[in-house]
N, C-alpha and C. Protein backbone atom coordinates (compact mmCIF):
# COMPACT_ATOMS: atom_id res chain seq x y z
N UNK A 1 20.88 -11.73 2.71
CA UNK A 1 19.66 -10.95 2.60
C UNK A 1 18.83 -11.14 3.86
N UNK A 2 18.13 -9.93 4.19
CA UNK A 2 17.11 -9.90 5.61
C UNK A 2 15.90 -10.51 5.33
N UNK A 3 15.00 -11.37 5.86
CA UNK A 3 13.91 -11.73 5.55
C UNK A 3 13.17 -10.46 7.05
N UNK A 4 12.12 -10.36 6.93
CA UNK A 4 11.21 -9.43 7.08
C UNK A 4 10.01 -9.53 7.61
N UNK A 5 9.21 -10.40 8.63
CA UNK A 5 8.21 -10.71 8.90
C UNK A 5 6.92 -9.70 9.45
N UNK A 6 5.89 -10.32 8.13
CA UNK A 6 4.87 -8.90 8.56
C UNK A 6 3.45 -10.15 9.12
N UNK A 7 2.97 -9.09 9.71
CA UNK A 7 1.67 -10.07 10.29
C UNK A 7 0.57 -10.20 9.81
N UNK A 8 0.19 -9.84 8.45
CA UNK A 8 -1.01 -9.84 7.25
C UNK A 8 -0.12 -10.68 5.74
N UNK A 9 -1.20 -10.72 5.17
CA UNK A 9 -1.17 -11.46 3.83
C UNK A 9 -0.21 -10.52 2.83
N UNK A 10 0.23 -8.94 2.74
CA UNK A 10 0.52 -7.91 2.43
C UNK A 10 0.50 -7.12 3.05
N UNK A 11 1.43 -6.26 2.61
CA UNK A 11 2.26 -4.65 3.00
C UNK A 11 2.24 -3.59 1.98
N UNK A 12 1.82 -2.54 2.11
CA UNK A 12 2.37 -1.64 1.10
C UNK A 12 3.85 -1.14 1.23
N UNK A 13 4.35 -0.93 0.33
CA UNK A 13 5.74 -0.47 0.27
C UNK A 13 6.04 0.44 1.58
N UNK A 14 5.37 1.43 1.28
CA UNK A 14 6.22 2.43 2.04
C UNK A 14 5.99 2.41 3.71
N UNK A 15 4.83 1.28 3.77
CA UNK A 15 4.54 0.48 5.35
C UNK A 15 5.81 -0.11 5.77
N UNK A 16 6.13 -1.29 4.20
CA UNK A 16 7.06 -2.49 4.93
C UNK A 16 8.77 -1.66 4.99
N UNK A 17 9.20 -0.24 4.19
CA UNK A 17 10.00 0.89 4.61
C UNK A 17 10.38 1.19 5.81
N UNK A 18 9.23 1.45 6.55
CA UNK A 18 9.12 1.31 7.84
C UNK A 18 9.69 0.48 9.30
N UNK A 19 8.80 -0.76 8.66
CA UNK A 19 8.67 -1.68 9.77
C UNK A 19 10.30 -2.31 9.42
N UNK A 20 10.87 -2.20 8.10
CA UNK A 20 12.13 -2.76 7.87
C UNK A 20 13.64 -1.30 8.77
N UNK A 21 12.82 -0.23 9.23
CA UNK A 21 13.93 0.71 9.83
C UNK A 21 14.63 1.14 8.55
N UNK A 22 14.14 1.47 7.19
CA UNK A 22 15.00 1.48 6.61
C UNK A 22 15.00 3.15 6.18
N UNK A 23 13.95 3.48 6.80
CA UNK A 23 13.43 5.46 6.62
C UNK A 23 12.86 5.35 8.12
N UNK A 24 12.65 6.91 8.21
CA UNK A 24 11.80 7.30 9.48
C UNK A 24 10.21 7.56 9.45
N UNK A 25 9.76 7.60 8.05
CA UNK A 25 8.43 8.25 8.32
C UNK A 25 8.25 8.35 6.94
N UNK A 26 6.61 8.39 6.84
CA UNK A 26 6.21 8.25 5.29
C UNK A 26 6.58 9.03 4.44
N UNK A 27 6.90 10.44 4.93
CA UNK A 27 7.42 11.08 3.77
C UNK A 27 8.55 10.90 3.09
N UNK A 28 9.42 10.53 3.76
CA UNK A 28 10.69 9.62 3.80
C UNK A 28 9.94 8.29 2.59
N UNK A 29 9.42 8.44 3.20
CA UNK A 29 9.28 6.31 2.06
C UNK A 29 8.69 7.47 0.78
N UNK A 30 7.77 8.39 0.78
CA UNK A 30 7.43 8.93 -0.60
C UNK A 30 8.38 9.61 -1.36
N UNK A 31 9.40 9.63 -0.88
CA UNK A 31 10.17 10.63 -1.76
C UNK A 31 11.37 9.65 -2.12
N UNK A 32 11.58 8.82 -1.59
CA UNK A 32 12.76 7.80 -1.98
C UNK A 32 12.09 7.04 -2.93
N UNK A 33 10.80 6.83 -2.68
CA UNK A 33 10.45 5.88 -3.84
C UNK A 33 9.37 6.53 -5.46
N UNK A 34 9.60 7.68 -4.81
CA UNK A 34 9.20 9.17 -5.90
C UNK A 34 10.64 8.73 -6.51
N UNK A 35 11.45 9.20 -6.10
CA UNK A 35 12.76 9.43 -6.79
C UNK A 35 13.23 8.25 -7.34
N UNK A 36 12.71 7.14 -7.54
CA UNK A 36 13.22 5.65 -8.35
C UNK A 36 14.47 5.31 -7.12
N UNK A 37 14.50 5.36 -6.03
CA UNK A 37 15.41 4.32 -5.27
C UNK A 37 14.95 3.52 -4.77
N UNK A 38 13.84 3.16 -5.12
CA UNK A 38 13.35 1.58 -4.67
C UNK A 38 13.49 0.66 -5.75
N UNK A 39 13.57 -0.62 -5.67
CA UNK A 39 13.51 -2.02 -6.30
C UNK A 39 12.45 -2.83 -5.55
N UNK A 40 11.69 -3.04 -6.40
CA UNK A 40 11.18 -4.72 -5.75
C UNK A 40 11.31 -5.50 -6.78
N UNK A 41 11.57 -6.56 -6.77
CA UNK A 41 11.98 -7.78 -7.50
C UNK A 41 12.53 -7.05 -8.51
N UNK A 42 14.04 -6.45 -8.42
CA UNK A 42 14.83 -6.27 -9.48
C UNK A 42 14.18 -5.25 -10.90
N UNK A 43 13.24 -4.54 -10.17
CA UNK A 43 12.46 -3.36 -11.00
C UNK A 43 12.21 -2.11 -9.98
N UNK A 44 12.57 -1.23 -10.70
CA UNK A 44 12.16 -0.07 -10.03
C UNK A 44 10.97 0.27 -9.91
N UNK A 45 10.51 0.81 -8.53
CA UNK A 45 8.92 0.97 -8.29
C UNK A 45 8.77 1.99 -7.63
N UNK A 46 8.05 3.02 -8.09
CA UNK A 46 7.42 4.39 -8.00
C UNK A 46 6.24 4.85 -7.14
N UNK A 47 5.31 3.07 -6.72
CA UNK A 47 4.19 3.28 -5.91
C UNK A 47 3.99 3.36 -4.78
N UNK A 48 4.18 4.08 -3.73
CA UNK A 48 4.50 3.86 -2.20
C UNK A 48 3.43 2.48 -1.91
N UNK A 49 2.51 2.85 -2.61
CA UNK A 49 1.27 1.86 -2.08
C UNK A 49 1.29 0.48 -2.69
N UNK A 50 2.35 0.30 -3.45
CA UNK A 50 2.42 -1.20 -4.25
C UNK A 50 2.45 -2.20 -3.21
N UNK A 51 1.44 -3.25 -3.22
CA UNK A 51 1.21 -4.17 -2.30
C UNK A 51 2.42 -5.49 -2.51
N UNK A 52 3.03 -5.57 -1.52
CA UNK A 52 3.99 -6.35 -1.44
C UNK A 52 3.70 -7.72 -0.87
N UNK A 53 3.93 -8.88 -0.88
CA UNK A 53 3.46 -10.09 -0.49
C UNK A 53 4.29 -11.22 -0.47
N UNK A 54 4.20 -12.46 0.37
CA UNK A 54 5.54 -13.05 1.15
C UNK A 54 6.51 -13.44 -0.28
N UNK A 55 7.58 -13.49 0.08
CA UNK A 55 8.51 -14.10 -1.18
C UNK A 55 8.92 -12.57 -2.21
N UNK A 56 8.37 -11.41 -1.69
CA UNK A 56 8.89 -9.96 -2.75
C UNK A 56 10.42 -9.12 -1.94
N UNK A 57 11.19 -9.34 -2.85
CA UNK A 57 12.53 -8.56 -2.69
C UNK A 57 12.10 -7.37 -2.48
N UNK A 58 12.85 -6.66 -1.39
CA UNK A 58 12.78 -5.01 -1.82
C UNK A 58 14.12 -4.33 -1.44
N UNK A 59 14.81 -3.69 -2.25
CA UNK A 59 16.17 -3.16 -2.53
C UNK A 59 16.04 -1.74 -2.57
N UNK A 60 16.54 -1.14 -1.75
CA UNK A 60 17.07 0.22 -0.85
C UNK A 60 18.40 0.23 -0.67
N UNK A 61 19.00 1.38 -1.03
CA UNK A 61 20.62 1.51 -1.22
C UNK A 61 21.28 0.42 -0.83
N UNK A 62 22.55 0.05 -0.07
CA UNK A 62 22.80 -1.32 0.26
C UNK A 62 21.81 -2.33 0.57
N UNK A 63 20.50 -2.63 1.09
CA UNK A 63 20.12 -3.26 2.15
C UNK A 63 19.16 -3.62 0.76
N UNK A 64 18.72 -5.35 1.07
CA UNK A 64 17.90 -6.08 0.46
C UNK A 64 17.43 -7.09 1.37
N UNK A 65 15.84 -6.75 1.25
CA UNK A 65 15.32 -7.71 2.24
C UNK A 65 14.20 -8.13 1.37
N UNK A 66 13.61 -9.57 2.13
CA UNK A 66 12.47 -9.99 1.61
C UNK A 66 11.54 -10.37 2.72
N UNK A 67 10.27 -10.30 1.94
CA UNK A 67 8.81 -10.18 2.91
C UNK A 67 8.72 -11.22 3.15
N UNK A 68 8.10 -11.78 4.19
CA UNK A 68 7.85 -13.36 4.73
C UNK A 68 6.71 -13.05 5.42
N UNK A 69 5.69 -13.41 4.64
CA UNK A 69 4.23 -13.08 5.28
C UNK A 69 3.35 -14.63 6.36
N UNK A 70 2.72 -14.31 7.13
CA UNK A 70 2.79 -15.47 7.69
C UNK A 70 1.84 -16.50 6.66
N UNK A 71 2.15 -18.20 7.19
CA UNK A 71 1.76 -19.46 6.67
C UNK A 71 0.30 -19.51 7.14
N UNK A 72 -0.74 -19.73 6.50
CA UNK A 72 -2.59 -19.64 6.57
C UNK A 72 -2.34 -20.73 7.32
């Protein structure tokens, strides 16, 4: 599995989509995760804007990565 390093406390989904290369562009992250092909922690999630935070799985067709937010 990919760990994922973002530079805040949280990400919204369809941000950390992004920064992971795993779409091109938000509409891309809204419609994949409109359509139930997202997972975070082994649940399907519908919210582009669901705030994600260090230690959250997120599962996109093959590829599973997790957030690693930085240490305070």
């Amino acid at each position: 599995m990919n760990e994922v390093p973002i530079d805040t406390e949280s990400i919204k989904l369809g941000q950390f989509l992004k920064l992971a290369n795993l779409i091109d562009s938000g509409a891309d992250a809204k419609a994949v995760i409109a359509d139930g092909m997202v997972r975070v922690n082994d649940e399907v999630e519908r919210r582009r804007g669901r705030q994600l935070v260090d230690g959250d799985r997120v599962e996109f067709a093959q590829y599973a990565a997790t957030v690693v937010a930085p240490t305070p």
